[in-house]
PDB file of N, CA and C in Angstrom:
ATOM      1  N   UNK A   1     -10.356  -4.501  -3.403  1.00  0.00           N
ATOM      2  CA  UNK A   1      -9.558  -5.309  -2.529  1.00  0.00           C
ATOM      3  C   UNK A   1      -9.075  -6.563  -3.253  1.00  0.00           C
ATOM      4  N   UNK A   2     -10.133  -7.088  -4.246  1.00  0.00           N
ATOM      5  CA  UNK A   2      -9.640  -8.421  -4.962  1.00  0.00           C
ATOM      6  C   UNK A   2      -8.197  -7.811  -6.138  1.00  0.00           C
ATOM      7  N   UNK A   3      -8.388  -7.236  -6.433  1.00  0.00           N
ATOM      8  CA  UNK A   3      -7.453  -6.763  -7.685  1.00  0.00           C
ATOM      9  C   UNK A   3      -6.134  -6.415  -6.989  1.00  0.00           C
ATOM     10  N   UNK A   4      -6.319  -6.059  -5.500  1.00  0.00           N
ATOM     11  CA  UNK A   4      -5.161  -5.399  -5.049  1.00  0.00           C
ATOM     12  C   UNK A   4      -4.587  -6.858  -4.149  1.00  0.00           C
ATOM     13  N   UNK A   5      -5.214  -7.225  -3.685  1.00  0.00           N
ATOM     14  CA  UNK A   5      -4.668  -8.798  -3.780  1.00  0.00           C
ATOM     15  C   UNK A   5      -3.881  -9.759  -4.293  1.00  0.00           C
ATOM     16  N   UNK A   6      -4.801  -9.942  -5.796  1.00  0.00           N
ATOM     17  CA  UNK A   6      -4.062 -10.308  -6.774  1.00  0.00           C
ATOM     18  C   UNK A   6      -2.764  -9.737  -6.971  1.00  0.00           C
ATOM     19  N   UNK A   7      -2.541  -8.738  -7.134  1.00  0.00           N
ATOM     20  CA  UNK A   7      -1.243  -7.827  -7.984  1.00  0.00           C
ATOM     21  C   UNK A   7       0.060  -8.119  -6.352  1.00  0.00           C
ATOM     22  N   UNK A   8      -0.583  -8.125  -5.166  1.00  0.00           N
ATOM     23  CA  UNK A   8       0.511  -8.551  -4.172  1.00  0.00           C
ATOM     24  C   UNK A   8       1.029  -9.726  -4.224  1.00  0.00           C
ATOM     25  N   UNK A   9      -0.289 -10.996  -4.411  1.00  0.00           N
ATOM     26  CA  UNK A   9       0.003 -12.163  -4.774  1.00  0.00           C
ATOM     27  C   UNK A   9       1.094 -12.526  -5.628  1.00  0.00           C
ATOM     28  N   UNK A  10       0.588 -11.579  -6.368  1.00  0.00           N
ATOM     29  CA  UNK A  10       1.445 -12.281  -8.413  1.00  0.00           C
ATOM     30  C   UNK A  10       2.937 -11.716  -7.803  1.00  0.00           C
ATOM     31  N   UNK A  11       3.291 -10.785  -7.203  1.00  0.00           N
ATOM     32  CA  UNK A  11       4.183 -10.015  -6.798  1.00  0.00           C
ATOM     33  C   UNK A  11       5.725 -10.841  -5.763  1.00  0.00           C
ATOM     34  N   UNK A  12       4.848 -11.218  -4.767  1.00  0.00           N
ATOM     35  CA  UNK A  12       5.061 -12.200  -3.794  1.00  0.00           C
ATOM     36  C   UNK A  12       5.749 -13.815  -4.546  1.00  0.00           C
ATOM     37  N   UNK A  13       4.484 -14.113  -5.337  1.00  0.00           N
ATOM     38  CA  UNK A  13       4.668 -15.405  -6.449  1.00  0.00           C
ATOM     39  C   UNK A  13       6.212 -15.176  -7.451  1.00  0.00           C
ATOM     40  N   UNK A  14       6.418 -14.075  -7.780  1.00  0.00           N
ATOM     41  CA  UNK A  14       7.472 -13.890  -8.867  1.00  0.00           C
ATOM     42  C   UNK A  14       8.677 -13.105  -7.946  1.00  0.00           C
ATOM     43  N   UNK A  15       8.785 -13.486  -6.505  1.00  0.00           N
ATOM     44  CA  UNK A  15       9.669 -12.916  -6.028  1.00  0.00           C
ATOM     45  C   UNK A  15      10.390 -11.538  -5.883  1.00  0.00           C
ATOM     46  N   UNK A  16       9.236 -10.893  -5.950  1.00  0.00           N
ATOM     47  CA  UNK A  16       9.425  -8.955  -6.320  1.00  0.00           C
ATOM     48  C   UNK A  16       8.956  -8.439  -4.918  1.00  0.00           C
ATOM     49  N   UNK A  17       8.410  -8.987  -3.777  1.00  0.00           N
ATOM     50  CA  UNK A  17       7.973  -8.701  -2.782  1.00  0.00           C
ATOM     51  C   UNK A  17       8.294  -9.926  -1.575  1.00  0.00           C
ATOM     52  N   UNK A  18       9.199  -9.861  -0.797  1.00  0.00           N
ATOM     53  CA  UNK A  18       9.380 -10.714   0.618  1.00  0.00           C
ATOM     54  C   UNK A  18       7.679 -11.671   0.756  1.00  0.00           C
ATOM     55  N   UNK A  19       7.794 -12.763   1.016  1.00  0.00           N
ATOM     56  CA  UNK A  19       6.645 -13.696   1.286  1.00  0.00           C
ATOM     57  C   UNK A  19       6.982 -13.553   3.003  1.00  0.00           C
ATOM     58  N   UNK A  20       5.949 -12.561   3.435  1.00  0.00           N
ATOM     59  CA  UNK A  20       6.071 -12.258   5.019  1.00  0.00           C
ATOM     60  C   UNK A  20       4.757 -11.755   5.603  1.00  0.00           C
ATOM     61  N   UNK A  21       4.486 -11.388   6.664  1.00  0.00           N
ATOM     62  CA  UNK A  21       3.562 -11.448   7.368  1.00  0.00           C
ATOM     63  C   UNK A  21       3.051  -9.926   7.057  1.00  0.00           C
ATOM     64  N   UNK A  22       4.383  -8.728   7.099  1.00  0.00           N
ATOM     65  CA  UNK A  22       3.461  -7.183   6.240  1.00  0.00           C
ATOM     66  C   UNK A  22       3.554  -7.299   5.219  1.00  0.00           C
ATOM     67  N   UNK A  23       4.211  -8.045   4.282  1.00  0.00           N
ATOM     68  CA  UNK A  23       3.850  -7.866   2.848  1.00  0.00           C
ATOM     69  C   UNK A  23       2.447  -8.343   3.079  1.00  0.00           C
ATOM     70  N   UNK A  24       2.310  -9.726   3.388  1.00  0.00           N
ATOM     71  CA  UNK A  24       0.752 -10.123   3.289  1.00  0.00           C
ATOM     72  C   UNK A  24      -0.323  -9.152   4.274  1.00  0.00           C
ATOM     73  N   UNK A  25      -0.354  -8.558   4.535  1.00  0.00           N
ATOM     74  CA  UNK A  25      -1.313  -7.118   4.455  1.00  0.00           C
ATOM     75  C   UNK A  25      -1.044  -5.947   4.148  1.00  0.00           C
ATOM     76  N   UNK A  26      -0.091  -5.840   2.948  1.00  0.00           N
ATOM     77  CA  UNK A  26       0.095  -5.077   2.182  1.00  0.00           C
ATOM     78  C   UNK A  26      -1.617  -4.523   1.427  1.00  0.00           C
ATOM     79  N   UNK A  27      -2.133  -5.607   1.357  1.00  0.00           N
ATOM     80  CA  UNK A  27      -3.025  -5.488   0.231  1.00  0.00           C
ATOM     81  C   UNK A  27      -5.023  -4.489   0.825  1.00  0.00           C
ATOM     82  N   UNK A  28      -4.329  -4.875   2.027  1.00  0.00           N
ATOM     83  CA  UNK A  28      -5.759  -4.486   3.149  1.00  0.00           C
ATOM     84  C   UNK A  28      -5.436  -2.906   3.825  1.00  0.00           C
ATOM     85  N   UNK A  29      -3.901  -2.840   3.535  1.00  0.00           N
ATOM     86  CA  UNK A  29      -3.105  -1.181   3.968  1.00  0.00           C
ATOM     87  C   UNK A  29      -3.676  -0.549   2.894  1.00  0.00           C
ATOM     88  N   UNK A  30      -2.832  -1.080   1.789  1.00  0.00           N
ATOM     89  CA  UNK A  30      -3.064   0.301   0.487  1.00  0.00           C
ATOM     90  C   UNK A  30      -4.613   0.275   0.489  1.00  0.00           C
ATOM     91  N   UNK A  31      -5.617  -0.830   0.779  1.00  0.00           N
ATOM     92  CA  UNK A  31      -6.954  -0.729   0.399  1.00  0.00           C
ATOM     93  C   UNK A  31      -7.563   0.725   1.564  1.00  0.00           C
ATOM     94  N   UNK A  32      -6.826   0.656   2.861  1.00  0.00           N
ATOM     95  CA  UNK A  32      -7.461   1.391   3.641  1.00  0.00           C
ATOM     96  C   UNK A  32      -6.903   2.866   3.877  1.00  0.00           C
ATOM     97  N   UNK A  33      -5.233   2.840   3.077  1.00  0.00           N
ATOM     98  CA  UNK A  33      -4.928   4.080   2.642  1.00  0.00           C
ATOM     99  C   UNK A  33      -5.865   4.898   1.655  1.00  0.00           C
ATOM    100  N   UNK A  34      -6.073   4.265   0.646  1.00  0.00           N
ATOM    101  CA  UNK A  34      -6.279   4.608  -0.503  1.00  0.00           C
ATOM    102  C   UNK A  34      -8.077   5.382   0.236  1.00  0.00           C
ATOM    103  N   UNK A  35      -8.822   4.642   0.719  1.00  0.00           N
ATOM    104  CA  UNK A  35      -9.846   4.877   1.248  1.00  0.00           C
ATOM    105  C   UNK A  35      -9.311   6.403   2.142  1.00  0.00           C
ATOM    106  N   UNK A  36      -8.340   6.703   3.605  1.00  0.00           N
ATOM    107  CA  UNK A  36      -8.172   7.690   4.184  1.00  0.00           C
ATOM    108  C   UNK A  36      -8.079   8.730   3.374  1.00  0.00           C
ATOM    109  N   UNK A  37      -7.190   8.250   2.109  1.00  0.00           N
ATOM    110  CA  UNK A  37      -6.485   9.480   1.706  1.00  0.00           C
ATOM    111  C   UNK A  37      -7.763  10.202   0.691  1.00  0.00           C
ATOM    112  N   UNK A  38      -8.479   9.285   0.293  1.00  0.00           N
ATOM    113  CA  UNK A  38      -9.898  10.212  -0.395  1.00  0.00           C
ATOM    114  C   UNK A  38     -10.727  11.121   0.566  1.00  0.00           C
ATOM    115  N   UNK A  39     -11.341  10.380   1.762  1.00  0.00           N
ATOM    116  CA  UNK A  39     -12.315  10.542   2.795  1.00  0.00           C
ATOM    117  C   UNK A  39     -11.467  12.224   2.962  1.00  0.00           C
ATOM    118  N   UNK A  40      -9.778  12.160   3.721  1.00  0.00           N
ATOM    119  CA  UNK A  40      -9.246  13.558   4.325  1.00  0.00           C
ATOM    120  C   UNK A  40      -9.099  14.325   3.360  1.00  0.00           C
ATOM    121  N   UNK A  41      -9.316  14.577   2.232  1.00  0.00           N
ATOM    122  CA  UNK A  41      -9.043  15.649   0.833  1.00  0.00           C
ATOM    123  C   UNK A  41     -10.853  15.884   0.967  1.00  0.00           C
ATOM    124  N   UNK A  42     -11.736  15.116   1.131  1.00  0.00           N
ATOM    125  CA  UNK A  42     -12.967  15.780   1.050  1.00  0.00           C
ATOM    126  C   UNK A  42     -13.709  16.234   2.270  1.00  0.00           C
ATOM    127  N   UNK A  43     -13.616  15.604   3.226  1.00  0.00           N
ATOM    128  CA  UNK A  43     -13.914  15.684   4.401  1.00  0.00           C
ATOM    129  C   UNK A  43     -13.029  17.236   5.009  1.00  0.00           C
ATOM    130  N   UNK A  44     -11.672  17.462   4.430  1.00  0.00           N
ATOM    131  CA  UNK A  44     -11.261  18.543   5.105  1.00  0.00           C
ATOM    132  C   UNK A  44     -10.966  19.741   4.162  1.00  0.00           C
ATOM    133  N   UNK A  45     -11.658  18.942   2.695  1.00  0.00           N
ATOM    134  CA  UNK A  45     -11.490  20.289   1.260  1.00  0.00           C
ATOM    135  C   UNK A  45     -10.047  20.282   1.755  1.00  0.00           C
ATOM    136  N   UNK A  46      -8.869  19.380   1.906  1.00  0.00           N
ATOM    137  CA  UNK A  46      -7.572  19.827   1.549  1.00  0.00           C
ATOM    138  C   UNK A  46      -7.285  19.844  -0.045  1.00  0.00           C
ATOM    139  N   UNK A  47      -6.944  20.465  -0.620  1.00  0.00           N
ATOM    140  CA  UNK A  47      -6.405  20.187  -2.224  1.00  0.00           C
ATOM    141  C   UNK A  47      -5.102  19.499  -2.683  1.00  0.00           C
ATOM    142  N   UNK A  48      -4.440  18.955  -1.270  1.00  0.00           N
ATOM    143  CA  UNK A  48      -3.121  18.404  -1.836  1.00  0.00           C
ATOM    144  C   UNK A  48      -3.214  17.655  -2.813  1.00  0.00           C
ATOM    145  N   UNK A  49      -2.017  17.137  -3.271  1.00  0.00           N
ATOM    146  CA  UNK A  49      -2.350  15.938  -4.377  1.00  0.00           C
ATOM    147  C   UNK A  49      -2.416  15.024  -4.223  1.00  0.00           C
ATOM    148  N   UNK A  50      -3.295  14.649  -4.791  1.00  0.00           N
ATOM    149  CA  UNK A  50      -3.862  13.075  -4.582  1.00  0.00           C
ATOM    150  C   UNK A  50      -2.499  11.740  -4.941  1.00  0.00           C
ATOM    151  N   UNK A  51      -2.132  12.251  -6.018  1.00  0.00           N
ATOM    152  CA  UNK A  51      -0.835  11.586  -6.615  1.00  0.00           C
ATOM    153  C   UNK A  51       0.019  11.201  -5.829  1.00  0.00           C
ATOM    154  N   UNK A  52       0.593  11.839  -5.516  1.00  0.00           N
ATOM    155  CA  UNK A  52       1.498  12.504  -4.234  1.00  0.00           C
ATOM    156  C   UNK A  52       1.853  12.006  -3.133  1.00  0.00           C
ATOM    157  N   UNK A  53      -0.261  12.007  -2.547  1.00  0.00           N
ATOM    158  CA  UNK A  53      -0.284  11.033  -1.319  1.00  0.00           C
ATOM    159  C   UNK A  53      -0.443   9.351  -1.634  1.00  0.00           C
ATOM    160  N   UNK A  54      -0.976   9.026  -2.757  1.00  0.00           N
ATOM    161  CA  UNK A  54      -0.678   7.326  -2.778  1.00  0.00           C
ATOM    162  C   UNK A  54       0.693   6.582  -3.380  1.00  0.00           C
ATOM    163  N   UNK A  55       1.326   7.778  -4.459  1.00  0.00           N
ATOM    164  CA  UNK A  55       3.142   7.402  -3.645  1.00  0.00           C
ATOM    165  C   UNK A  55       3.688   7.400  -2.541  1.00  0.00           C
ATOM    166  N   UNK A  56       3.889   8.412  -2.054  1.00  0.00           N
ATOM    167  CA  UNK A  56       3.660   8.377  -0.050  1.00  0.00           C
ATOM    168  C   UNK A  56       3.589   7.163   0.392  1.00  0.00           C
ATOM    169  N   UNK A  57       2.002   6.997   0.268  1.00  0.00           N
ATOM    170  CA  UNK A  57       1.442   5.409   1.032  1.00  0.00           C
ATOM    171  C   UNK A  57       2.017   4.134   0.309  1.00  0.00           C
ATOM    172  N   UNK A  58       2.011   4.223  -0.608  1.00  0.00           N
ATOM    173  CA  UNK A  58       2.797   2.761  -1.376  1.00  0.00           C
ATOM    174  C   UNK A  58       3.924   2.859  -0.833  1.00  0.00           C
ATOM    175  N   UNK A  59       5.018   3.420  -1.198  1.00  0.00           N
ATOM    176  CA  UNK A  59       6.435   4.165  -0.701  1.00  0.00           C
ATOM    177  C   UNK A  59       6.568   3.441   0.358  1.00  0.00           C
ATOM    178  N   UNK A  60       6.025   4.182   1.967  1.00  0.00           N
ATOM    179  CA  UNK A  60       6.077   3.718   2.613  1.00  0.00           C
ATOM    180  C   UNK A  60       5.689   2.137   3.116  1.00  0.00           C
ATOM    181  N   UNK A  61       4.460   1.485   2.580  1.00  0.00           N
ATOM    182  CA  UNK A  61       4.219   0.617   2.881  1.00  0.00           C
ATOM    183  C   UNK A  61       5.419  -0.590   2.186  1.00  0.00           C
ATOM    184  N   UNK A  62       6.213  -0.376   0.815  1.00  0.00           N
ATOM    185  CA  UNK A  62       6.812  -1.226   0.169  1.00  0.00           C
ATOM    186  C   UNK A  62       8.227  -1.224   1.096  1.00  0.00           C
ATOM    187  N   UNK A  63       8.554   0.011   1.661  1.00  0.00           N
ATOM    188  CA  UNK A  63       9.575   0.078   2.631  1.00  0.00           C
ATOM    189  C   UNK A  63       9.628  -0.779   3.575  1.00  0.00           C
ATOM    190  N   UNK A  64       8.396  -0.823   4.354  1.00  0.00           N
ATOM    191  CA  UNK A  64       7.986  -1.904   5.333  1.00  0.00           C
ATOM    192  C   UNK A  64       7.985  -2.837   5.216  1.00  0.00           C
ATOM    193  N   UNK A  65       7.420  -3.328   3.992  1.00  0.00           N
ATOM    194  CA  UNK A  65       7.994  -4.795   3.232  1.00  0.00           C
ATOM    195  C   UNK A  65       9.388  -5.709   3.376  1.00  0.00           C
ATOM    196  N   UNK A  66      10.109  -4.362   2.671  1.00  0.00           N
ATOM    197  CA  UNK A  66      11.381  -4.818   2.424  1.00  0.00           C
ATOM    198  C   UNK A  66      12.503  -4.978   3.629  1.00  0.00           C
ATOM    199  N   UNK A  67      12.372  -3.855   4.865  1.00  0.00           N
ATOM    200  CA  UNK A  67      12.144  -4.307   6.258  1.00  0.00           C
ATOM    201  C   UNK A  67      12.192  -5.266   6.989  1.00  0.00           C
ATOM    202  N   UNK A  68      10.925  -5.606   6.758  1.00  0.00           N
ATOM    203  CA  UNK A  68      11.036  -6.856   7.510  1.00  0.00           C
ATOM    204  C   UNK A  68      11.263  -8.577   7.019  1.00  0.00           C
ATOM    205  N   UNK A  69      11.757  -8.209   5.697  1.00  0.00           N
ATOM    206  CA  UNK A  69      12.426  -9.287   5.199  1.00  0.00           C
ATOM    207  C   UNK A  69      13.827  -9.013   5.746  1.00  0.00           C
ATOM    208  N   UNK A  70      14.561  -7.830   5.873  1.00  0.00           N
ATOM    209  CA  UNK A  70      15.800  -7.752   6.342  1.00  0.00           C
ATOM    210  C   UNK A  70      16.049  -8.248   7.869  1.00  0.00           C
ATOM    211  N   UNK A  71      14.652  -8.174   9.075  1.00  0.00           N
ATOM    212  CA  UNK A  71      14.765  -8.882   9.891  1.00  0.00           C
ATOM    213  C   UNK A  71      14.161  -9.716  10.375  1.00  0.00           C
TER     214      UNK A  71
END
C-alpha cells in the first residue's frame, strides 16, 4: 500500500494524474483489486490471466481518474 501510494503521489506531484478525490484512492483500489483479483483465480482455480486482469483494473481505474477531472 506504501509503494502504491508513493507512485500515485509522485504521479499526481508531476501532473500525470488529476489531483482529485478518485485519483486520491486510486492507491487503496488497485491495493484491493490487486488483492480480489489473486483471492478469485485461487479461490475459484480460474486460470485466466493474471496480466490481463490488472490491466483491466488499472485501465479502468486510470479512466476514472481522468473522468472526473473532466467533470
Amino acid at each position: 500500500m506504501d509503494i502504491t501510494s508513493s507512485l500515485v503521489d509522485a504521479a499526481i506531484a508531476s501532473g500525470q494524474l488529476p489531483d482529485n478525490s478518485t485519483t486520491r484512492q486510486l492507491s487503496w483500489n488497485l491495493c484491493a483489486g490487486f488483492i480480489g483479483t489473486v483471492n478469485i483465480i485461487r479461490v475459484l482455480g480460474d486460470t485466466g490471466d493474471f496480466t490481463a486482469r490488472m490491466h483491466s483494473l488499472v485501465t479502468v481505474h486510470l479512466a476514472a481518474c481522468t473522468a472526473a477531472e473532466s467533470s
